[in-house]
Protein backbone atom coordinates (compact mmCIF):
# COMPACT_ATOMS: atom_id res chain seq x y z
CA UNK A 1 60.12 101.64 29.55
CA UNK A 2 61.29 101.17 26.03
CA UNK A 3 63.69 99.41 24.33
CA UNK A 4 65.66 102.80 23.83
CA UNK A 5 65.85 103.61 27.39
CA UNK A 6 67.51 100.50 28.73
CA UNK A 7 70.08 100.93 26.60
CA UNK A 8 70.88 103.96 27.53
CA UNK A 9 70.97 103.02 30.99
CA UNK A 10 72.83 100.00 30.46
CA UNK A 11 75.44 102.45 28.11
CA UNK A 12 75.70 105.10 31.80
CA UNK A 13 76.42 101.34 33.64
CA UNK A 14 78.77 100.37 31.35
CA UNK A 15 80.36 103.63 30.90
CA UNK A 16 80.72 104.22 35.03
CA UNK A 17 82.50 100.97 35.43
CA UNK A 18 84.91 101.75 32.54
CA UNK A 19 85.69 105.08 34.63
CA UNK A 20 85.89 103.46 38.27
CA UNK A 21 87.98 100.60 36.76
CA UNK A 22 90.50 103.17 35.34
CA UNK A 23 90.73 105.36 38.11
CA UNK A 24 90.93 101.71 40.12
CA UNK A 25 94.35 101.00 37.84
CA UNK A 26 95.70 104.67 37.64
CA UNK A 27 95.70 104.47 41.54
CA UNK A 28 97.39 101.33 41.70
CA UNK A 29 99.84 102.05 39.16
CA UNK A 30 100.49 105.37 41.09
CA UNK A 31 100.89 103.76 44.24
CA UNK A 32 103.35 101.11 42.36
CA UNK A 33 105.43 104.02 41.45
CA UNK A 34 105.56 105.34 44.59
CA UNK A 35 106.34 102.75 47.02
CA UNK A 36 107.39 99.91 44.52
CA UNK A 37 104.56 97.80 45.58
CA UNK A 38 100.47 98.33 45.69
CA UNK A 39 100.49 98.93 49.53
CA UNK A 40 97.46 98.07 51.59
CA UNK A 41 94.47 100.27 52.77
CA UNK A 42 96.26 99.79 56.77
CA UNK A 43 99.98 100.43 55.20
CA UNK A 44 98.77 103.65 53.63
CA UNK A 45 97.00 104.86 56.62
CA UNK A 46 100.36 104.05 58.92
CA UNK A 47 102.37 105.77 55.76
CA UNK A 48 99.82 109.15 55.75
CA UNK A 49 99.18 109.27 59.82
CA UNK A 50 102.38 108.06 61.34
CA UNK A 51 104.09 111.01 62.57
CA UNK A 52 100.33 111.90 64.00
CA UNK A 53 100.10 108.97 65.90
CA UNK A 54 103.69 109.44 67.40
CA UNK A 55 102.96 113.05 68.35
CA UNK A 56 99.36 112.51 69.73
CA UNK A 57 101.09 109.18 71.95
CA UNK A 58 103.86 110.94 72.80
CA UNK A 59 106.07 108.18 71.59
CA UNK A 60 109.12 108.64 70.36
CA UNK A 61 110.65 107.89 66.73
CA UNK A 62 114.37 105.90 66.27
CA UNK A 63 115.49 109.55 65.59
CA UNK A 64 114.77 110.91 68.74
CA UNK A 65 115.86 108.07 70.48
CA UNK A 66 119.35 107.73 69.03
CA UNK A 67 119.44 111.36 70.15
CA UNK A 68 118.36 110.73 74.43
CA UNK A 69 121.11 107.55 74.29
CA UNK A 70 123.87 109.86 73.06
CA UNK A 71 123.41 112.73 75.18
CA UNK A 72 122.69 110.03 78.09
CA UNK A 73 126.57 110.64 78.85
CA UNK A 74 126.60 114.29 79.20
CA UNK A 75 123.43 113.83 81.37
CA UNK A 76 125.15 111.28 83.61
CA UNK A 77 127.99 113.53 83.81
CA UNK A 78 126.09 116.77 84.82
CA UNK A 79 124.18 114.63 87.40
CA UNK A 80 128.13 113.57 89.27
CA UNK A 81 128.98 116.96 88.72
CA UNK A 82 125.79 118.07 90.94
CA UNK A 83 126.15 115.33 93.09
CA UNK A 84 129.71 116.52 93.98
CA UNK A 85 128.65 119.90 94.31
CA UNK A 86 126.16 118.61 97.18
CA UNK A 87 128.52 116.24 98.87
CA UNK A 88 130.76 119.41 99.08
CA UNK A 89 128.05 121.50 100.59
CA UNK A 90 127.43 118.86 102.74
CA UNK A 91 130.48 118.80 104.43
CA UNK A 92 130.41 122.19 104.89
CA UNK A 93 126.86 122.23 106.31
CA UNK A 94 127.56 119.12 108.85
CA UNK A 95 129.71 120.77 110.89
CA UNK A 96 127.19 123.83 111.12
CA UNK A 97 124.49 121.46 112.07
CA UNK A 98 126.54 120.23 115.22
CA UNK A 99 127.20 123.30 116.38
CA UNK A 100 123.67 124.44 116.28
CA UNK A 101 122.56 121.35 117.90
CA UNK A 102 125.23 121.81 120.20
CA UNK A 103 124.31 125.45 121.38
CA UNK A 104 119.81 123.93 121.70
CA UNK A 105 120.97 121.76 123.79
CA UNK A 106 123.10 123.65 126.27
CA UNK A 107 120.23 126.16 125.87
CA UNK A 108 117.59 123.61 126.77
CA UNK A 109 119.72 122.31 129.53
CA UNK A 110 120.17 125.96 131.04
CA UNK A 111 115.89 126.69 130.51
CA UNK A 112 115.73 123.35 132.46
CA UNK A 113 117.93 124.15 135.13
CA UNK A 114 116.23 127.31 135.72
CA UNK A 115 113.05 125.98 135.71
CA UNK A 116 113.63 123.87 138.61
């Protein structure tokens, strides 16, 4: 190889470095803009995937949660309302229960008494 060719070579080097060291401080100065700091690699994958990673956990962001603990008292108050609703039926349905077990066993004692 002559003389010739390793400069050329050494001008492509030299000329590829220049290229991935501005595009190295473009990025950063981008990224400075952006989020007034030069975040790292694991804060920008957090910053670009985080709403994936909630959805494919199902967790659940301070949002949503603020959300489920102020409805928590209209839940709580349509569960008492059921809950009355039953105790009512269950009065009801008590009394109806006593008189069927009532009527079995004067039934069972009559089938006994005639089966003797």
């Amino acid at each position: 190889m002559n003389v010739w060719g390793i400069i050329v070579i050494l001008i492509i080097i030299a000329f590829v470095a220049f290229v991935l060291y501005s595009r190295h401080k473009a990025r950063n100065r981008a990224l400075e803009k952006m989020y007034g700091h030069v975040p790292s690699h694991t804060e920008l994958y957090f910053l670009e995937y985080f709403e994936d990673i909630i959805g494919n956990w199902d967790l659940v962001n301070k949002q949503r949660a603020e959300e489920w603990a102020r409805d928590m008292d209209k839940r709580l108050n349509s569960v008492s309302l059921e809950i009355e609703g039953l105790k009512k039926r269950r009065n009801y349905i008590d009394p109806e229960l006593d008189g069927i077990e009532k009527r079995i066993n004067t039934m069972e004692k009559s089938i006994w008494e005639e089966s003797k």
